[in-house]
Protein backbone atom coordinates (compact mmCIF):
# COMPACT_ATOMS: atom_id res chain seq x y z
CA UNK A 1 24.07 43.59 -13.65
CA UNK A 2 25.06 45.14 -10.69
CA UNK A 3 20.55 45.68 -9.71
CA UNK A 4 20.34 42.18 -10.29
CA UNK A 5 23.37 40.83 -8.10
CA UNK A 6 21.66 42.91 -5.11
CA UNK A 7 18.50 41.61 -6.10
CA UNK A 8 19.68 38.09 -5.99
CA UNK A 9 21.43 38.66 -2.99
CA UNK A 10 18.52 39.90 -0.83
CA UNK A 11 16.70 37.02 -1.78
CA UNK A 12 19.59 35.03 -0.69
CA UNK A 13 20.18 36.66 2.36
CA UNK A 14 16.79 35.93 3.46
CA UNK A 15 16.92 32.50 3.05
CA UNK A 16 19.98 33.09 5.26
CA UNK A 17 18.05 34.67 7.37
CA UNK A 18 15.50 31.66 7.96
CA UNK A 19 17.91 29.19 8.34
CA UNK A 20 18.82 31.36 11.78
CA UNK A 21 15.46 31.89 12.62
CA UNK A 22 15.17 27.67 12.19
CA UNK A 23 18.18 27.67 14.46
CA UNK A 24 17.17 29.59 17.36
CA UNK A 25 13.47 27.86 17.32
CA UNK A 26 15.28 24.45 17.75
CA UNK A 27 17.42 25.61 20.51
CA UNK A 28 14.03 26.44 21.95
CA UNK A 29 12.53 23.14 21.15
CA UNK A 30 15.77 21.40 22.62
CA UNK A 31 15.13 23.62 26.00
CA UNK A 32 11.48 22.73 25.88
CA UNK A 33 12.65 18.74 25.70
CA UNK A 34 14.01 19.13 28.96
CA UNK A 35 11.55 19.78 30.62
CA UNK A 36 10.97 17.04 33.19
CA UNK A 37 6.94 18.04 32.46
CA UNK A 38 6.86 18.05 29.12
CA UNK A 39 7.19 14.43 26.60
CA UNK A 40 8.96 14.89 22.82
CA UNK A 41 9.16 12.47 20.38
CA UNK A 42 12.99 11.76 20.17
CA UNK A 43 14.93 14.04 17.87
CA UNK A 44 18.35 16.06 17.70
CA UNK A 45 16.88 19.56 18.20
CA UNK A 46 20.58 21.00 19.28
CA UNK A 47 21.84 19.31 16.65
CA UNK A 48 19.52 20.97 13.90
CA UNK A 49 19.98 24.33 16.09
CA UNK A 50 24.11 24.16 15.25
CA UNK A 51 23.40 23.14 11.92
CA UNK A 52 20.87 25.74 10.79
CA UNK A 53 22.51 28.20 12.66
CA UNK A 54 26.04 28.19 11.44
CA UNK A 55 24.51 27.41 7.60
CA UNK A 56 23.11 30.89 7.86
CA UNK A 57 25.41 32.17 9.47
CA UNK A 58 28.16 31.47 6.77
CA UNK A 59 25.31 32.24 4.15
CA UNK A 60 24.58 35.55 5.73
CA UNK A 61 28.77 36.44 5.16
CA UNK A 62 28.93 35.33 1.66
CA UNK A 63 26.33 37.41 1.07
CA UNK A 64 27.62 40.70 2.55
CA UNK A 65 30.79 39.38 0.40
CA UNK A 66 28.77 39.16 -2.31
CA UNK A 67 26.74 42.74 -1.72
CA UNK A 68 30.31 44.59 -2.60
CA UNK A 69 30.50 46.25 -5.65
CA UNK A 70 33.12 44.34 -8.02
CA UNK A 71 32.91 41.12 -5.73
CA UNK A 72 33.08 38.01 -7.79
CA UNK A 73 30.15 35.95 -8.73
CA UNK A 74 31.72 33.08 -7.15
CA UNK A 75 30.45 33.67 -4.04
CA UNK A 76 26.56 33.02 -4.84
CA UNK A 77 27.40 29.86 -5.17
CA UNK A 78 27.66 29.40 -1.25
CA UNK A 79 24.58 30.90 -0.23
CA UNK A 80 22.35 29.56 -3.54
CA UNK A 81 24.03 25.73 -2.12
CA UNK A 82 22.37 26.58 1.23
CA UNK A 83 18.95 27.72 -0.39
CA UNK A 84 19.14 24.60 -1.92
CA UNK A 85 19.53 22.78 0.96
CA UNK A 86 16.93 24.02 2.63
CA UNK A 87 14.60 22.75 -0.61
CA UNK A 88 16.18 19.17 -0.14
CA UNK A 89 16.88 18.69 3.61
CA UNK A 90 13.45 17.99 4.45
CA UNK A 91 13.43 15.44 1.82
CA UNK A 92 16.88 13.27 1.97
CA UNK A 93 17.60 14.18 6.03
CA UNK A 94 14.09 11.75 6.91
CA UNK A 95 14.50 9.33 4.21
CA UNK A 96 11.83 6.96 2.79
CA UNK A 97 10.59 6.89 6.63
CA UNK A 98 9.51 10.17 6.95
CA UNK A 99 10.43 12.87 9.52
CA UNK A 100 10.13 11.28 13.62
CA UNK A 101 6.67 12.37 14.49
CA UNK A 102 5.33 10.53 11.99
CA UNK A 103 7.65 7.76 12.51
CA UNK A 104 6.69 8.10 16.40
CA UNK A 105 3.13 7.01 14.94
CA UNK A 106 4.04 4.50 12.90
CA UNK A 107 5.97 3.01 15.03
CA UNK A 108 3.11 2.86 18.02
CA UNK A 109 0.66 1.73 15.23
CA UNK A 110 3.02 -1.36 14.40
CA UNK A 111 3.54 -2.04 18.24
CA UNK A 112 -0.29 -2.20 18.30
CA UNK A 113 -0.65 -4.44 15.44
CA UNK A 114 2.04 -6.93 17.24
CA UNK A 115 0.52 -6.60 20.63
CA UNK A 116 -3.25 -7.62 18.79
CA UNK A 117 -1.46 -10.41 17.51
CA UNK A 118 0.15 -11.79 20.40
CA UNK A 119 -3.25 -11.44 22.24
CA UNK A 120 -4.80 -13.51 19.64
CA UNK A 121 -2.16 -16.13 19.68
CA UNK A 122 -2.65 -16.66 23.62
CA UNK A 123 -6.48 -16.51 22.73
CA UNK A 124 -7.05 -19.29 20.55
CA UNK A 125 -4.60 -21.71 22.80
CA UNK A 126 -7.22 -20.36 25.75
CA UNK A 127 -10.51 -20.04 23.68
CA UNK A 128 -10.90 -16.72 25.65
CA UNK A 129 -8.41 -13.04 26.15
CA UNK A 130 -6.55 -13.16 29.17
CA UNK A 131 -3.75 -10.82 30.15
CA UNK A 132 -1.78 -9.84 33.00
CA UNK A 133 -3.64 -6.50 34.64
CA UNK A 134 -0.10 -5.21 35.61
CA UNK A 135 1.59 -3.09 33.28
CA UNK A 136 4.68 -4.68 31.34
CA UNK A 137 7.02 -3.36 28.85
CA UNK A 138 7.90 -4.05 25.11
CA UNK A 139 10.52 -2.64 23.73
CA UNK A 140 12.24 1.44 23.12
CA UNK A 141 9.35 4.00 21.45
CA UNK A 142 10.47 6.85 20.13
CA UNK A 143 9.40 9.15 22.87
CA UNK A 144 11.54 10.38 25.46
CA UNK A 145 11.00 11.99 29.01
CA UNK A 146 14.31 14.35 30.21
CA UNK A 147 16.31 12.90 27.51
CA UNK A 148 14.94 9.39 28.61
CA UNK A 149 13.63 6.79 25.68
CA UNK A 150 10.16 5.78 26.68
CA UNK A 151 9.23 1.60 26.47
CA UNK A 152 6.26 0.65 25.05
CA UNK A 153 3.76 -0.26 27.48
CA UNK A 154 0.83 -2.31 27.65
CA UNK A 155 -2.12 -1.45 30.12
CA UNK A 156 -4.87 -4.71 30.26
CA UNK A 157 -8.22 -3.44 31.46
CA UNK A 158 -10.63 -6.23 32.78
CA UNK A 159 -14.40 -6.35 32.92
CA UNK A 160 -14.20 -3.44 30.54
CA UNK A 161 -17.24 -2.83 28.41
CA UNK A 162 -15.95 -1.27 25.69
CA UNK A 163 -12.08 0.69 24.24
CA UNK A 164 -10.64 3.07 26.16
CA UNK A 165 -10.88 6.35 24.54
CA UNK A 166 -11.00 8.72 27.39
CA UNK A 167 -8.61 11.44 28.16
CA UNK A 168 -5.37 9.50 28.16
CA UNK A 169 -3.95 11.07 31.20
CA UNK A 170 -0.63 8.90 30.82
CA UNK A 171 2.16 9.38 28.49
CA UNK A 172 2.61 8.26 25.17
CA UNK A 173 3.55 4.90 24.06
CA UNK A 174 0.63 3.24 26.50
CA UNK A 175 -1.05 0.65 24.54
CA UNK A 176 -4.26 -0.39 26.14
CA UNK A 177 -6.16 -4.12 26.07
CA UNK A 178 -9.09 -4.28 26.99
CA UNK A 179 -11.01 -7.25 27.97
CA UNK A 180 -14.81 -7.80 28.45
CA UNK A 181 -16.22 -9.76 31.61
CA UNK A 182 -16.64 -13.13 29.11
CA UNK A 183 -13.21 -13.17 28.11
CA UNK A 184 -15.07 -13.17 24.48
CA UNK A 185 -13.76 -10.00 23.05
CA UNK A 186 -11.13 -7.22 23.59
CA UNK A 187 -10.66 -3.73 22.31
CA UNK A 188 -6.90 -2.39 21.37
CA UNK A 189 -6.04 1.62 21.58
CA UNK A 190 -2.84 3.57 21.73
CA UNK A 191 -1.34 7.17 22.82
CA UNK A 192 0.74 9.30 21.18
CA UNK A 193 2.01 12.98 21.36
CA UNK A 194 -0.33 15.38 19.37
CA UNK A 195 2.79 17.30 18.99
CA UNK A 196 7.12 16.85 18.58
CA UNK A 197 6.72 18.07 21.82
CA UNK A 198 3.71 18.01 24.59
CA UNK A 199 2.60 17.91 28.29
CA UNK A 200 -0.02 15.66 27.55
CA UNK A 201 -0.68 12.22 25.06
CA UNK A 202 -3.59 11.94 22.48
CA UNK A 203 -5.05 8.85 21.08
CA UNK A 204 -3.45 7.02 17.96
CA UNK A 205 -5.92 8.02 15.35
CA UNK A 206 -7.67 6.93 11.92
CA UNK A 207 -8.67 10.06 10.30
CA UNK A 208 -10.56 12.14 12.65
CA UNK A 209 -10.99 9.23 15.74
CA UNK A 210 -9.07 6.93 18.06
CA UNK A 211 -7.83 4.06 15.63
CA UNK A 212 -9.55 0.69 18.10
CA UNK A 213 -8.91 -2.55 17.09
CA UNK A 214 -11.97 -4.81 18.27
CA UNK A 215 -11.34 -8.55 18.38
CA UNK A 216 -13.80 -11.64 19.14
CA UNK A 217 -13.24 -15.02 19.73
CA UNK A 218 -15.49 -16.77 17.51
């Protein structure tokens, strides 16, 4: 019995062990947030560092509680709850909405949706696509700049002859319309982060390529 409580306890204290190691590479992540140069998709990276952090932590003592010879078997409980957590929190702590990268895409991939909508709307009352070739805002994304929540922005392109798909130099949450010299058709893209945290957006995708809504007024 005794070979199999240190067994079990190893195995335990490992998982301890990687809860830490979780820890420290959120504080990291929470450090890298800050960075005025870098974009993140908004998140509680200190928070998950405490968390993480003082789970193993208290795991790591039950075990070494547990590693004594004619210590009761009460205390695997505490770190087999934690192992268990670790199975489940990646599960219940994101919900039926998944964790907030993907979110972050989903969310810019509904944005685009409304913005092709709108553009229709003011379409058909105009029998051609017309926009305003200044920038203007939507609504909160979920990225963030310095702790800052990003807006959703729209970029109109005129006499364009095609999507933009180039290298999105600007941040994430840029939603991009553009309009052909006719006023007949338009083409609708959308940046994201590649990453929870980047220096640089990439292109709302489908599969392997830049997801581009074409429209035509018929």
């Amino acid at each position: 019995m005794l070979i199999f409580r240190r067994i079990t306890t190893c195995v335990l204290a490992l998982v301890s062990v990687l809860l830490i190691c979780v820890g420290g590479s959120s504080v990291m992540l929470a450090i890298q947030a800050g960075d005025p140069a870098m974009y993140s998709v908004r998140d509680d990276y200190m928070g998950d560092a405490v968390r993480f952090g003082m789970i193993g932590l208290v795991g790591l003592l039950a075990c070494q509680r547990l590693w004594r010879r004619g210590s009761r078997w009460a205390w695997m409980l505490v770190p087999f709850g934690f192992a268990l957590y670790v199975l489940l929190f990646p599960t219940l702590e994101p919900g039926h909405y998944g964790d907030p990268f993907h979110r972050s895409h989903q969310g810019t991939a509904q944005q685009l949706l409304i913005t092709v909508a709108t553009a229709m709307e003011h379409a058909k009352d105009t029998d051609r696509f017309t926009c305003n070739p200044s920038p203007h805002q939507l609504g909160p994304s979920l990225f963030s700049q310095k702790g800052q929540t990003l807006p959703y922005v729209v970029q109109c392109h005129l006499n364009a002859t095609g999507p933009i798909t180039g290298i999105p130099l600007e941040r994430p949450g840029m939603i991009h319309m553009a309009v052909s010299p006719d006023r007949t058709q338009a083409w609708f893209t959308a940046t994201v982060l590649p990453d929870r945290i980047s220096r640089r957006a990439t292109w709302l995708k489908e599969g392997e390529q830049p997801l581009i809504i074409t429209k035509l007024m018929k």
